[in-house]
Structures are given as C-alpha cells and as structure tokens.
C-alpha atoms as a PDB file:
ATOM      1  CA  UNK A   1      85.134   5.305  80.487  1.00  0.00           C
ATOM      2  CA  UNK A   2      82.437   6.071  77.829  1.00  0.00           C
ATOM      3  CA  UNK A   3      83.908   4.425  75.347  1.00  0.00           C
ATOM      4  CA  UNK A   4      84.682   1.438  77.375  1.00  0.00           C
ATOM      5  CA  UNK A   5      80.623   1.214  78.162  1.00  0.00           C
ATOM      6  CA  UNK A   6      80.202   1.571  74.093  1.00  0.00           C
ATOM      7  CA  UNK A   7      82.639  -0.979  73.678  1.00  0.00           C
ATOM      8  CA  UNK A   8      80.578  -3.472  76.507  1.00  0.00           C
ATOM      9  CA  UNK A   9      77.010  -2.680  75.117  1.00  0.00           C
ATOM     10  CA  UNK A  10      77.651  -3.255  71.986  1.00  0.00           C
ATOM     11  CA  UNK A  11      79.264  -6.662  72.378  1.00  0.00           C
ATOM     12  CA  UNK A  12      76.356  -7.670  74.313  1.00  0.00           C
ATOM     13  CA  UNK A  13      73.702  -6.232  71.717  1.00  0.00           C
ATOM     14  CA  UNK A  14      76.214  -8.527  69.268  1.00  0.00           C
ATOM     15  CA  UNK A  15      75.945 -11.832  71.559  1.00  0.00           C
ATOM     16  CA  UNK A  16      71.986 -10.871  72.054  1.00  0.00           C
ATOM     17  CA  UNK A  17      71.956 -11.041  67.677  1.00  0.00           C
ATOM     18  CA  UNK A  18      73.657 -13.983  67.612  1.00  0.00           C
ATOM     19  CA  UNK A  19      71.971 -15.623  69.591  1.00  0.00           C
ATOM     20  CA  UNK A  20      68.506 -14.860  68.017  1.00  0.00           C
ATOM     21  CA  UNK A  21      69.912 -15.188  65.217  1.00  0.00           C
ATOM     22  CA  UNK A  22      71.364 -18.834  65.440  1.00  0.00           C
ATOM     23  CA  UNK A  23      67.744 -19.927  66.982  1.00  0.00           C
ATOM     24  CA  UNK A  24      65.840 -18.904  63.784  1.00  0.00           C
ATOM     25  CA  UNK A  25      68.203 -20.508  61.555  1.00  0.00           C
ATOM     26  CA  UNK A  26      67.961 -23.535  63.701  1.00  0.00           C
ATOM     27  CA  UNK A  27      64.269 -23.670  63.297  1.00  0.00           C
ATOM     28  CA  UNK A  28      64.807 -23.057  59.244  1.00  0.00           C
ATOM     29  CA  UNK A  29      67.463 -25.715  59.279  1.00  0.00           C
ATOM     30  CA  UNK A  30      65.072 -28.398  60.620  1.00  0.00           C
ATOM     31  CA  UNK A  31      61.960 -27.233  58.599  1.00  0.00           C
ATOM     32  CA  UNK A  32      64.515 -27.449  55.627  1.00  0.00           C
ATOM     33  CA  UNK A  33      66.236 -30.921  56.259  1.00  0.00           C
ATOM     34  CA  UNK A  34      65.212 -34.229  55.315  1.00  0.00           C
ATOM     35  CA  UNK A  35      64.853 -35.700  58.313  1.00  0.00           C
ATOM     36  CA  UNK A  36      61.237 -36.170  58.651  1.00  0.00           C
ATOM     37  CA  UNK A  37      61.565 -38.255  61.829  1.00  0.00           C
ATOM     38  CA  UNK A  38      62.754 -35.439  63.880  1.00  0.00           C
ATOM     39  CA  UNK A  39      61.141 -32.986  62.369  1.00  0.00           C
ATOM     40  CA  UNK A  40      57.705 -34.852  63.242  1.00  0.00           C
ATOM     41  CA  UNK A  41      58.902 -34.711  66.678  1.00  0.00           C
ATOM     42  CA  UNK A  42      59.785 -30.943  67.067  1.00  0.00           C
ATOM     43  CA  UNK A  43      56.323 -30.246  65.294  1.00  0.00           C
ATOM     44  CA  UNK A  44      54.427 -32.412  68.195  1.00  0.00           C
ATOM     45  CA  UNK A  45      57.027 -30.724  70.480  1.00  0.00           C
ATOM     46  CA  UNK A  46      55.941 -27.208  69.359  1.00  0.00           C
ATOM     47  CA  UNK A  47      52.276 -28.064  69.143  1.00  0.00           C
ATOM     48  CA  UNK A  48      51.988 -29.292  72.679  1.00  0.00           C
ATOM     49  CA  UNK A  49      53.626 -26.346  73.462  1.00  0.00           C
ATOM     50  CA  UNK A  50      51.219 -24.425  72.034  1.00  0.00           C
ATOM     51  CA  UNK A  51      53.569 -22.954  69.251  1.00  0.00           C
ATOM     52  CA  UNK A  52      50.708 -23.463  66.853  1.00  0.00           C
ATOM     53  CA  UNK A  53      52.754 -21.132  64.230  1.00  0.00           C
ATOM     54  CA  UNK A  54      56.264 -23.367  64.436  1.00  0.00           C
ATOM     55  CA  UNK A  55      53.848 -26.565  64.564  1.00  0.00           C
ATOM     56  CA  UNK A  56      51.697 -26.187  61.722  1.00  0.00           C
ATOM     57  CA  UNK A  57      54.950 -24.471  59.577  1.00  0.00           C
ATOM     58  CA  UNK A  58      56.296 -27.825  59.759  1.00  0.00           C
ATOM     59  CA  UNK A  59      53.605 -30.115  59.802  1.00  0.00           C
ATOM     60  CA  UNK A  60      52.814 -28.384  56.162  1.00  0.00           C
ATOM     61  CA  UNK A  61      56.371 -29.686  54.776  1.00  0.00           C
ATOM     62  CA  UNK A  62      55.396 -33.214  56.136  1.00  0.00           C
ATOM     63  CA  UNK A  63      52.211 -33.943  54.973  1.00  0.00           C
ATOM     64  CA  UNK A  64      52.798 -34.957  51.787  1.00  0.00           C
ATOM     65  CA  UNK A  65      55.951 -37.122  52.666  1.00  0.00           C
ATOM     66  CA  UNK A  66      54.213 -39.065  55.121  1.00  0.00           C
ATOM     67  CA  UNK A  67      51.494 -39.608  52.428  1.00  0.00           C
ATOM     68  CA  UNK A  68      50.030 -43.641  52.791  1.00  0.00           C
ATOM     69  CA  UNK A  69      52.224 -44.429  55.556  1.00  0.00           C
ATOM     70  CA  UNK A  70      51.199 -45.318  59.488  1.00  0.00           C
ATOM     71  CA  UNK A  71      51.983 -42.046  60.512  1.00  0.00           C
ATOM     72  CA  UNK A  72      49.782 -39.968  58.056  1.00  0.00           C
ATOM     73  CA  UNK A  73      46.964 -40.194  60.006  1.00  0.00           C
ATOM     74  CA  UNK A  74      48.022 -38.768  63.344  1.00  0.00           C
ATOM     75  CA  UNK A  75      49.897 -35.858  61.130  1.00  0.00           C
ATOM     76  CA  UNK A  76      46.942 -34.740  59.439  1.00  0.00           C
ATOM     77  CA  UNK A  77      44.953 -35.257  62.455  1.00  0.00           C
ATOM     78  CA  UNK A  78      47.570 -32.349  64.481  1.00  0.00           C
ATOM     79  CA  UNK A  79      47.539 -30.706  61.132  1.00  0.00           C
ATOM     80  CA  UNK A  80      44.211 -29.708  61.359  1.00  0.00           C
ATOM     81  CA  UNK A  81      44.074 -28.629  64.409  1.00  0.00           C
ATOM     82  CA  UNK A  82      46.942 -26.508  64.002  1.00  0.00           C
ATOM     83  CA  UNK A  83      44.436 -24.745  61.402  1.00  0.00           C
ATOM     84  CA  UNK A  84      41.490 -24.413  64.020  1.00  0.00           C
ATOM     85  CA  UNK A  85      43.917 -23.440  67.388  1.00  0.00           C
ATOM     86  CA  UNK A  86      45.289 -20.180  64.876  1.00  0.00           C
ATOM     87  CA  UNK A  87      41.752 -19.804  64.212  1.00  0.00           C
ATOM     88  CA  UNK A  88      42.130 -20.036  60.319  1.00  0.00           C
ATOM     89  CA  UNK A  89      38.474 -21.917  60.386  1.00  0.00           C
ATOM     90  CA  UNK A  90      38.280 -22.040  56.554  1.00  0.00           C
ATOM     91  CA  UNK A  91      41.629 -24.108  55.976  1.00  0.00           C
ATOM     92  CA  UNK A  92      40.288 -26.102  59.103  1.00  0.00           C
ATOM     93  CA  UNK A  93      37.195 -27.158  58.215  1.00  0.00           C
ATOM     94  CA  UNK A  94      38.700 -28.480  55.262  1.00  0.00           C
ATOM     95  CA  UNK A  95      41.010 -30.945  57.076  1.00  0.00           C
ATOM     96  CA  UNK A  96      38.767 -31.747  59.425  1.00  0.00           C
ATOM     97  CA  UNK A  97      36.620 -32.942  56.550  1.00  0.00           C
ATOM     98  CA  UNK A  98      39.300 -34.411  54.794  1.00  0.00           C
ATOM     99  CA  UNK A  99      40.384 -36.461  57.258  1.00  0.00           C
ATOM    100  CA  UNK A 100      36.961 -37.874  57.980  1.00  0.00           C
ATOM    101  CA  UNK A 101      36.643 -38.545  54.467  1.00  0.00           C
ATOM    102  CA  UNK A 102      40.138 -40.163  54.101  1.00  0.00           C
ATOM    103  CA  UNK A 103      39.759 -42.047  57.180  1.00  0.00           C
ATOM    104  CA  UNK A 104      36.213 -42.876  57.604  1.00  0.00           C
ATOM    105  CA  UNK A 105      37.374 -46.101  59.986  1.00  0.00           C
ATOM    106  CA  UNK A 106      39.522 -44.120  62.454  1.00  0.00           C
ATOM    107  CA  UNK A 107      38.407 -43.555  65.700  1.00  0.00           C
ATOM    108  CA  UNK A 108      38.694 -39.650  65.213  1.00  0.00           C
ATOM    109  CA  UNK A 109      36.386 -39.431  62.479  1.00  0.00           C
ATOM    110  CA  UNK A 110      33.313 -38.882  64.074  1.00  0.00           C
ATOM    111  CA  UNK A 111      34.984 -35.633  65.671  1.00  0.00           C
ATOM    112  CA  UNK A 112      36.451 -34.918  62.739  1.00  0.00           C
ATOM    113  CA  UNK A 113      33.429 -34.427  60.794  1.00  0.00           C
ATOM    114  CA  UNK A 114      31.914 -32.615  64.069  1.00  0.00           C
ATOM    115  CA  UNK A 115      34.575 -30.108  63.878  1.00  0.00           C
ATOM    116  CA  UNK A 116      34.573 -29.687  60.358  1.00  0.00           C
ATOM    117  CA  UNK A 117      31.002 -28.420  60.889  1.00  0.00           C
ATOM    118  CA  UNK A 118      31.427 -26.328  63.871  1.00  0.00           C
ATOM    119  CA  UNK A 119      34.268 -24.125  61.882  1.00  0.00           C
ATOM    120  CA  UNK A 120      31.689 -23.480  60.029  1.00  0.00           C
ATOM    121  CA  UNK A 121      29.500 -22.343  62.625  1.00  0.00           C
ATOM    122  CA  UNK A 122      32.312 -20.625  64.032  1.00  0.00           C
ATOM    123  CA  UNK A 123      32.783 -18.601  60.668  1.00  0.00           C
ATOM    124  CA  UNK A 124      28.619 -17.639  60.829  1.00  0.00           C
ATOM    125  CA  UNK A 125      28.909 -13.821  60.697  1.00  0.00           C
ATOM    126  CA  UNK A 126      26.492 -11.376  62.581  1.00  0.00           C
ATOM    127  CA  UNK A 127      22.823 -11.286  61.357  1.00  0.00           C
ATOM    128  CA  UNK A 128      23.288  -8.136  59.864  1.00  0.00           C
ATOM    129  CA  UNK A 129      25.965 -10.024  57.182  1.00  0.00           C
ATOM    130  CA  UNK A 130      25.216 -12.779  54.042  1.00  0.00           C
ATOM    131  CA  UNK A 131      24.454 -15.926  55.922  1.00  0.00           C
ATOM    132  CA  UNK A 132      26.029 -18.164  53.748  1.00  0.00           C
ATOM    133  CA  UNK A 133      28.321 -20.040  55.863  1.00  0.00           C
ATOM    134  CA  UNK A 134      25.287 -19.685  58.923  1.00  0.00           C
ATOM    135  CA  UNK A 135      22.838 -22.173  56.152  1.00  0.00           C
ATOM    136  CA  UNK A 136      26.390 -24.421  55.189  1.00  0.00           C
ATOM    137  CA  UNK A 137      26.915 -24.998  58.941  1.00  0.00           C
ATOM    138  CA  UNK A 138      23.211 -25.916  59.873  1.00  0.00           C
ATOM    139  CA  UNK A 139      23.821 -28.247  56.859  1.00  0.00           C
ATOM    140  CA  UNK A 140      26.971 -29.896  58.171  1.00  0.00           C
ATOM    141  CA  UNK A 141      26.055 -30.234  61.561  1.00  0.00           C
ATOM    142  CA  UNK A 142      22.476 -31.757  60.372  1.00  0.00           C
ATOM    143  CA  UNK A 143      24.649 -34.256  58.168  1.00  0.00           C
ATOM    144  CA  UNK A 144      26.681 -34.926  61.277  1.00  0.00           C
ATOM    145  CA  UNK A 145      23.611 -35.488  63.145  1.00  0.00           C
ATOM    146  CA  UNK A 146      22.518 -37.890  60.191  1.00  0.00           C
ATOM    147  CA  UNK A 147      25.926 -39.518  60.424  1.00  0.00           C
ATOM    148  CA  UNK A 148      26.457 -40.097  63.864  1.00  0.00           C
ATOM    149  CA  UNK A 149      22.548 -40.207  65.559  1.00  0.00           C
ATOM    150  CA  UNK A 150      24.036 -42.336  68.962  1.00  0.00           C
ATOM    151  CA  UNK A 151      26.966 -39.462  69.272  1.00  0.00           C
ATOM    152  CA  UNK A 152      27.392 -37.724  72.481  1.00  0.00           C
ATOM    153  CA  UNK A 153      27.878 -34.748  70.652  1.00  0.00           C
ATOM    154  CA  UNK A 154      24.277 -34.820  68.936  1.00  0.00           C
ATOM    155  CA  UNK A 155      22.668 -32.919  71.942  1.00  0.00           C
ATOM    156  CA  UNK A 156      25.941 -30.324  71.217  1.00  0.00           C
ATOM    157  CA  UNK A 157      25.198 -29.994  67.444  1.00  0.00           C
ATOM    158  CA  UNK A 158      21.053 -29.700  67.715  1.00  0.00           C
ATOM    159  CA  UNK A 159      22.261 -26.771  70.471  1.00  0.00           C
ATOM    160  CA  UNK A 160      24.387 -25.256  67.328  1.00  0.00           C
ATOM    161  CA  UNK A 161      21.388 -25.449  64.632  1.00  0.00           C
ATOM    162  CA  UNK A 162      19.217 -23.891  66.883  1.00  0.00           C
ATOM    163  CA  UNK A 163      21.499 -21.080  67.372  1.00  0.00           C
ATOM    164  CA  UNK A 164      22.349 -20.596  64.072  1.00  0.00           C
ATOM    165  CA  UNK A 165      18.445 -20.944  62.910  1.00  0.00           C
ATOM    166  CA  UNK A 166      17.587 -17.850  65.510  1.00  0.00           C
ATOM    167  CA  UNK A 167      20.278 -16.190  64.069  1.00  0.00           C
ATOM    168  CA  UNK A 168      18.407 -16.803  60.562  1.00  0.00           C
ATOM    169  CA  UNK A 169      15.603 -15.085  62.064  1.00  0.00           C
ATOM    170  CA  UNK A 170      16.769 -12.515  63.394  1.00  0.00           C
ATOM    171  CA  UNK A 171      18.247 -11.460  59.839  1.00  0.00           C
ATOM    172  CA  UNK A 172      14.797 -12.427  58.476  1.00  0.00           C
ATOM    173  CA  UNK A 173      12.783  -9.860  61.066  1.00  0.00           C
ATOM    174  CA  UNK A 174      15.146  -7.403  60.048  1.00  0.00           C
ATOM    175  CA  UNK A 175      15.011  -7.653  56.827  1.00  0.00           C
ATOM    176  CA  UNK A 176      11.369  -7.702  56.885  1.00  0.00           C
ATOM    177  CA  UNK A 177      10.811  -4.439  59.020  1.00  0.00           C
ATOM    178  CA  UNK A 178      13.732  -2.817  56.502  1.00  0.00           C
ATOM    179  CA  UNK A 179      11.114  -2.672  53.661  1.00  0.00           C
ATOM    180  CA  UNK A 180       8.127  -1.258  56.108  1.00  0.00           C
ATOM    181  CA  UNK A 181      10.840   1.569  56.986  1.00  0.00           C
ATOM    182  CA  UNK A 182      11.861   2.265  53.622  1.00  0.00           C
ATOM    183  CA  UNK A 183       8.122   2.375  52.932  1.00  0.00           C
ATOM    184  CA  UNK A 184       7.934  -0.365  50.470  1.00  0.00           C
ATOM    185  CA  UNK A 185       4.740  -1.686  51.836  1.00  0.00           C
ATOM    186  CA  UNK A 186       3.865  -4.655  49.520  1.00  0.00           C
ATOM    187  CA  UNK A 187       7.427  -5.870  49.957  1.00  0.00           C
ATOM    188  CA  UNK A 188       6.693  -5.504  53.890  1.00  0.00           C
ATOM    189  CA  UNK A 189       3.515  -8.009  53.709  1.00  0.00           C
ATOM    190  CA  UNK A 190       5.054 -10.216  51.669  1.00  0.00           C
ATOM    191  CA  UNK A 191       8.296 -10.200  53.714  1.00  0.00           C
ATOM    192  CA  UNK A 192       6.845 -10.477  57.113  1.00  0.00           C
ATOM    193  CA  UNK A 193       4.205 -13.513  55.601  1.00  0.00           C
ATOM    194  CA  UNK A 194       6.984 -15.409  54.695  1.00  0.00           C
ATOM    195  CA  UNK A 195       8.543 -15.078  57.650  1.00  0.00           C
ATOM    196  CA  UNK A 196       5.833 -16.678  59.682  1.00  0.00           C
ATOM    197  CA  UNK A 197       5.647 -19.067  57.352  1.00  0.00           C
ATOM    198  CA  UNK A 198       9.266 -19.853  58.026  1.00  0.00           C
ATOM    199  CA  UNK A 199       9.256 -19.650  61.485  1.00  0.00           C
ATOM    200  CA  UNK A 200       6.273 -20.519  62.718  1.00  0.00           C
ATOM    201  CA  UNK A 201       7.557 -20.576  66.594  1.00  0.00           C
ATOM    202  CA  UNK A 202       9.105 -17.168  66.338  1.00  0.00           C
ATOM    203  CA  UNK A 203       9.346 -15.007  69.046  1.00  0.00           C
ATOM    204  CA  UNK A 204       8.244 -12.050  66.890  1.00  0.00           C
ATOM    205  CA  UNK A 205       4.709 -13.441  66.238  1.00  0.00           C
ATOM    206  CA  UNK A 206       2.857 -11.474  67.359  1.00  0.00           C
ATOM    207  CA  UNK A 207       4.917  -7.918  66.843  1.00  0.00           C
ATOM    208  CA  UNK A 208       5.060  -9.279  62.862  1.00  0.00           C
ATOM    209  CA  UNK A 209       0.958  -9.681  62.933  1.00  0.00           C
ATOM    210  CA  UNK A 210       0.773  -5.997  63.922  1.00  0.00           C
ATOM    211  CA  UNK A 211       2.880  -5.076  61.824  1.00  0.00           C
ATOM    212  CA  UNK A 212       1.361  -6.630  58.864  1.00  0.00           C
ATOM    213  CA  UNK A 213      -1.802  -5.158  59.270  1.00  0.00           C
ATOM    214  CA  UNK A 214       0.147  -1.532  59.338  1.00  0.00           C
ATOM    215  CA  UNK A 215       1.981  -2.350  56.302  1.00  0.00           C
ATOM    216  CA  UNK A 216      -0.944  -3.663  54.411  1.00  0.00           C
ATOM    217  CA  UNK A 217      -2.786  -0.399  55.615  1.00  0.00           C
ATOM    218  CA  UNK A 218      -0.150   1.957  54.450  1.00  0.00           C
ATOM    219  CA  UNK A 219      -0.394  -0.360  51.139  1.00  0.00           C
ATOM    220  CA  UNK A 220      -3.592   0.553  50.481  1.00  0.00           C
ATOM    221  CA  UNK A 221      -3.527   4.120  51.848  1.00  0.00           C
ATOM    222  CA  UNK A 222      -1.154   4.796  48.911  1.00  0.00           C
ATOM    223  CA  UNK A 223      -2.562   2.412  46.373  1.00  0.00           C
ATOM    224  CA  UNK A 224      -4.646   4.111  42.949  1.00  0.00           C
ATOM    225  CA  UNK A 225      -7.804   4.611  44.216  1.00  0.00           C
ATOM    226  CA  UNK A 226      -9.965   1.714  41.912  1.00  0.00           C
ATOM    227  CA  UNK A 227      -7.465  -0.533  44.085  1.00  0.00           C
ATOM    228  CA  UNK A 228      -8.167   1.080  47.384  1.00  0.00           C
ATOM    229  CA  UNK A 229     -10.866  -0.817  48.544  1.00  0.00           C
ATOM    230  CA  UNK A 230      -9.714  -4.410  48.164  1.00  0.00           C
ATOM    231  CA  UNK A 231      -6.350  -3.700  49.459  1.00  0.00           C
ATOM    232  CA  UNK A 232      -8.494  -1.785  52.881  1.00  0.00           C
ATOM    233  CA  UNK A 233     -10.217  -4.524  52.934  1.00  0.00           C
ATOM    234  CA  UNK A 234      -7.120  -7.207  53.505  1.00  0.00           C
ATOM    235  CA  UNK A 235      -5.683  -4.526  56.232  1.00  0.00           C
ATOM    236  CA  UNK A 236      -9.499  -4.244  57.701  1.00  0.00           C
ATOM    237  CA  UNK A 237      -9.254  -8.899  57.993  1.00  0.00           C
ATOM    238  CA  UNK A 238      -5.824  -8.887  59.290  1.00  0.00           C
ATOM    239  CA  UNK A 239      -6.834  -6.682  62.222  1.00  0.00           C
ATOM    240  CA  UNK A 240      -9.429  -8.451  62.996  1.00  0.00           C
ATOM    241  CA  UNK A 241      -7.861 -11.325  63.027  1.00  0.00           C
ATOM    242  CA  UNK A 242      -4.870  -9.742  65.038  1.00  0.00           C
ATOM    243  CA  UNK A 243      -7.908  -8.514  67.430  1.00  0.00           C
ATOM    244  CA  UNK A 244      -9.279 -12.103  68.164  1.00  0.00           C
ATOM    245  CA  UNK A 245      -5.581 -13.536  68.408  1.00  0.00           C
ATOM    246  CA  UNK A 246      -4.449 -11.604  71.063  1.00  0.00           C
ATOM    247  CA  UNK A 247      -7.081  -9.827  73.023  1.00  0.00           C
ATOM    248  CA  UNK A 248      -4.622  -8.367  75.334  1.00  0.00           C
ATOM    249  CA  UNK A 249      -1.343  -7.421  73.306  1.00  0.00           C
ATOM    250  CA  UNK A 250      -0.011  -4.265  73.595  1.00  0.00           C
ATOM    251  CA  UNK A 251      -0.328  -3.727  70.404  1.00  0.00           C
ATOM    252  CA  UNK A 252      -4.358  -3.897  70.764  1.00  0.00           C
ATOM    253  CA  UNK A 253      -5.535  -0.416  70.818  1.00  0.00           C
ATOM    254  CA  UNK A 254      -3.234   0.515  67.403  1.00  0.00           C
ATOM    255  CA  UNK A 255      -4.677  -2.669  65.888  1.00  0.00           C
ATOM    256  CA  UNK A 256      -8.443  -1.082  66.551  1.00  0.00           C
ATOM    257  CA  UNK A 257      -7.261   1.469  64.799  1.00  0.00           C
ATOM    258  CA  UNK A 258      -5.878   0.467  61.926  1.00  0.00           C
ATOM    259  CA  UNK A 259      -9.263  -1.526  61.717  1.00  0.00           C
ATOM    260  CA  UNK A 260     -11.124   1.863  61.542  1.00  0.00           C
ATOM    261  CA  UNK A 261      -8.814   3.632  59.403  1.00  0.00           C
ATOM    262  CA  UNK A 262      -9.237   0.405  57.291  1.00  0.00           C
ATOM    263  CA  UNK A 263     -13.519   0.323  57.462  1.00  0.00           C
ATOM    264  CA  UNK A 264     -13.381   4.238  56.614  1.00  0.00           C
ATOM    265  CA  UNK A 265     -11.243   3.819  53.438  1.00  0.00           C
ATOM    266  CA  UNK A 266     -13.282   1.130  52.186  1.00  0.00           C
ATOM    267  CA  UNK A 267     -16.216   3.237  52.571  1.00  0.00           C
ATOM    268  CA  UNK A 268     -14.802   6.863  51.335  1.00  0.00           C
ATOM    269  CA  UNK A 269     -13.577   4.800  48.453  1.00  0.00           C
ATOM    270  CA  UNK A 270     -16.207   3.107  47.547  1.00  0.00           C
ATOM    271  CA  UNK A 271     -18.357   6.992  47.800  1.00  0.00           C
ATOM    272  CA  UNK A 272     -15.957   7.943  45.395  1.00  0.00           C
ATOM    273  CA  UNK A 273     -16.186   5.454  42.907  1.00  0.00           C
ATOM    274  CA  UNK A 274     -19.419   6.033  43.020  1.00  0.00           C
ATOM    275  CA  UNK A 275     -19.239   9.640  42.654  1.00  0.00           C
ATOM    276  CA  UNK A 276     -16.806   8.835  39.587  1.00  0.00           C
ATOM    277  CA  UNK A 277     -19.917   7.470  37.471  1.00  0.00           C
ATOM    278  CA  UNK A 278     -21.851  10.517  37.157  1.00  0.00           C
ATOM    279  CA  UNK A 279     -18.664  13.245  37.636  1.00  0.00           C
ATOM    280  CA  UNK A 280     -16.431  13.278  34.981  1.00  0.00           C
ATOM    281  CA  UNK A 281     -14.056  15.315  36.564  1.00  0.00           C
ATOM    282  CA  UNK A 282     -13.374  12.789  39.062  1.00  0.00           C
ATOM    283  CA  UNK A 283     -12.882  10.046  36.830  1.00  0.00           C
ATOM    284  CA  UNK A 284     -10.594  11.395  34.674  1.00  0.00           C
ATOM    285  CA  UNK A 285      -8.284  11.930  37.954  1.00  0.00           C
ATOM    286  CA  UNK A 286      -8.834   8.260  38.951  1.00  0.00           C
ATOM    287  CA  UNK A 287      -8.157   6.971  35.592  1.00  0.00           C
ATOM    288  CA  UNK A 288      -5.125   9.453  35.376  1.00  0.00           C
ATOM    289  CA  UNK A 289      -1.637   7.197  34.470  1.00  0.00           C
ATOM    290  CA  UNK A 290       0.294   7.048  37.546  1.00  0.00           C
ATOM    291  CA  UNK A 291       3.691   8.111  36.640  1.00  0.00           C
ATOM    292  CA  UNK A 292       5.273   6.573  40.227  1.00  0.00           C
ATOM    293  CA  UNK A 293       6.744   3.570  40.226  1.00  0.00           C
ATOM    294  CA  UNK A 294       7.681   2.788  43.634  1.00  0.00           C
ATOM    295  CA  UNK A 295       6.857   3.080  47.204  1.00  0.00           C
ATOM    296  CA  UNK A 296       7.077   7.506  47.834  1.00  0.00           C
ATOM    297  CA  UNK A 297       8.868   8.241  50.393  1.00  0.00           C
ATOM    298  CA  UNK A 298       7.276   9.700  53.928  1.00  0.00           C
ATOM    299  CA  UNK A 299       8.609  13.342  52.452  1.00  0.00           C
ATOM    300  CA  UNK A 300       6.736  16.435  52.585  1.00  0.00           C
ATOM    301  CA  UNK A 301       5.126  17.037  49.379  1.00  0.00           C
ATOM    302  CA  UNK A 302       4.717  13.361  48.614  1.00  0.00           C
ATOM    303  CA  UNK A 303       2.091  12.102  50.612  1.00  0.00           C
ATOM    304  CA  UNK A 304      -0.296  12.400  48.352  1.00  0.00           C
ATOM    305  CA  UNK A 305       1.508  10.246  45.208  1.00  0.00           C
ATOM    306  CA  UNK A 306      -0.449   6.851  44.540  1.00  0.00           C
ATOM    307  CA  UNK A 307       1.329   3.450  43.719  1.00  0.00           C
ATOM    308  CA  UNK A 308      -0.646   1.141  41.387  1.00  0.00           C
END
C-alpha cells in the first residue's frame, strides 16, 4: 500500500516538474526565436499583466531590432516603463530621457522628459545622505518646467522642487548645528550665515540667529586673548540684533545673556590687556604660541585651551 502511495506521489511530483518545466522553456523559446512579431505581443501581453520581469526581459532583445522602424517608438516607450514599474529608477530615467530626446515630436515626450526627472527625485536619498541626485532632480524638473511652461504637470513639478529644496535645508541646518556640537565654533558662524543666506524663508530663522550668537560667543570665549575682544564684540551685535528681531522668542532670555557674557568679556579683556602693558608676567602668557590647532573639545581639563 506504501509503496503504491510512493509510486502515485512521485508521478505527480514528476507531472508537477514537467509541467514547470515546459512553461519556462516556453518563455526561453520565445525570448530566443526570431519572431519579433509575437514576441512584441507576449511582451505587451506580460506588461499589461503586470509581469514587469517577463516584459522588460523581452522588450530588451527587441529594442535594437525594431531600431528606425514604426514600432520603435511605442517599444521604447513600454521599455521604459518596464524600468520605472521594477523600480530600477537609474536605468529609467535614462529611457525616459532618451526617448524624449529621440522623439522630441511624439506626443509622449513631454511626459517623458517629466518622468525622466521625477526618477530622479524618486532616487533623492534622506537628508542625512550626499544630495547629489536631490540638486540633479531640482535641475531636471526646472528644465522641464523651462521646456514645457503651459504643462499641466508644471504645478506637479514646482510641488517636487520645493520638496526637494526643504530637503536641501534640512541637510544644510544639520550640517550647520554638527559643527556647533563638535565645538568648531567659527565653522558654526560661518555655516549657519550661509545658510540664511541660502534660504532666506527658512523655517529655522530664527533658532539659526540664536544660535549664531552662541556660536560666535563660544568663538570668542576660546579665542587668544589679544583676539577676545573683537570676536565678544560680534557675539555682543548679533544679540542685539537677535534682541530687536524678535522681542518675544523663546529664545529671548538666553539671548540677554549671551549679550552680558559678551559686554563682560569685552571689558575683562580689555582690563587685561591693559594690565599686560605694565606686567610682564602677563604678557608673556598672552603672547605665549598657542600650540592648539583646532576647536578643544568640551572635556574636563580642556576648557581652558585657546584657539587663535
């Protein structure tokens, strides 16, 4: 009896082989043949079946045989898109742009060149990443924009840049606040000043204000002390202009005291400057080398190292 139900299961794992077996070669036999007529077909067959992997597999072996005649156009157009529905943006973005390119007359061109640029968009890592493709896809969907000013999808593509710019400055406030951690102070004023100047509208404003006058502060606080009060001095005007800019931030009663910290550095430096002219002692320790050649880190036992 067990043998017989051996016997049965194993004819029907052999029919079950078969069977799979004599469908893949079928698919390899077309996608091998010459028949490029009925091959075209199965490809549209598989793609509007949503076989993307079947589709594009032989929609590869026919673009280059259907090369200058009628049909090329529609093939490369499925071709593409083949690319972009297995989400392999990069070889996507590429068609798409090809084909707008090679067929700048054809009705599909306009969203040809509109897809080319959102696979770019759609390849735009996280803020945290290099934002290379994030600045090429604000590019291609501006040129798009540039092409095509009447298109319906303008309103889309102006969504996309904007998206992609407040990604851009998001990396840019991050970056900019990574230097005031790390304690590289100058870096941090520079950083967060260029920001501003980059994005004017930002949402950060004011946050990147306060936090200029606390980097410029700390800047100073650990500057040589010949450099101390000109550097106290630029954290003393940025509070004060923080102060008059937004009377009621948050951030007001830290700003005030920056601004004091700031007034009293400029004044117990400039006391011991003064004190340097008739003390030798002292000036020999202010005109000491400084040995330190970047930002010290917030570590016990450092806090009293100067940067020049």
């Amino acid at each position: 009896m067990f043998k017989k139900q051996l016997t049965l299961l194993t004819s029907v794992l052999a029919i079950i082989i078969i069977t799979l077996g004599s469908c893949k070669s079928k698919f390899e036999k077309l996608k091998a043949s010459n028949d490029n007529a009925k091959k075209y077909q199965a490809a549209l067959k598989y793609y509007n079946k949503k076989d993307y992997t079947k589709a594009l597999d032989l929609f590869e072996t026919l673009v280059q045989r259907y090369r200058g005649q009628t049909q090329a156009e529609d093939l490369y157009y499925y071709y593409a898109y083949a690319n972009y529905k297995l989400r392999d943006y990069t070889s996507a973005r590429y068609h798409f742009k090809t084909f707008a390119e090679t067929y700048p007359s054809s009705a599909r061109a306009e969203e040809c060149r509109f897809m080319a640029a959102y696979c770019y968009y759609l390849d735009s890592p996280i803020f945290s990443l290099d934002q290379e493709n994030t600045s090429k896809a604000i590019e291609s969907l501006q040129l798009f924009i540039n092409l095509y000013p009447k298109s319906d999808r303008v309103a889309e593509a102006s969504k996309l840049i904007q998206n992609l710019r407040d990604k851009l400055e998001q990396k840019a406030y991050a970056n900019a606040k990574l230097y005031l951690t790390i304690s590289d102070y100058q870096a941090a004023v520079i950083a967060f000043g260029n920001m501003l100047r980059d994005y004017p509208d930002t949402k950060y404003a004011e946050e990147i204000d306060f936090l200029t006058i606390k980097a410029q502060y700390e800047y100073a606080d650990h500057s040589r002390e010949y450099l101390q009060a000109v550097r106290y001095g630029q954290s003393l005007s940025y509070a004060q202009q923080f102060i008059e800019k937004y009377p009621t931030s948050k951030y007001l009663k830290d700003a005030n005291g920056f601004k004091k910290l700031s007034e009293n550095g400029i004044a117990e430096t400039k006391k011991l400057l003064a004190e340097a002219q008739t003390n030798e002692r002292i000036a020999r320790k202010i005109a000491k080398k400084d040995t330190v050649t970047s930002q010290p880190p917030s570590e016990k036992g450092n806090v009293d190292k100067k940067i020049p």
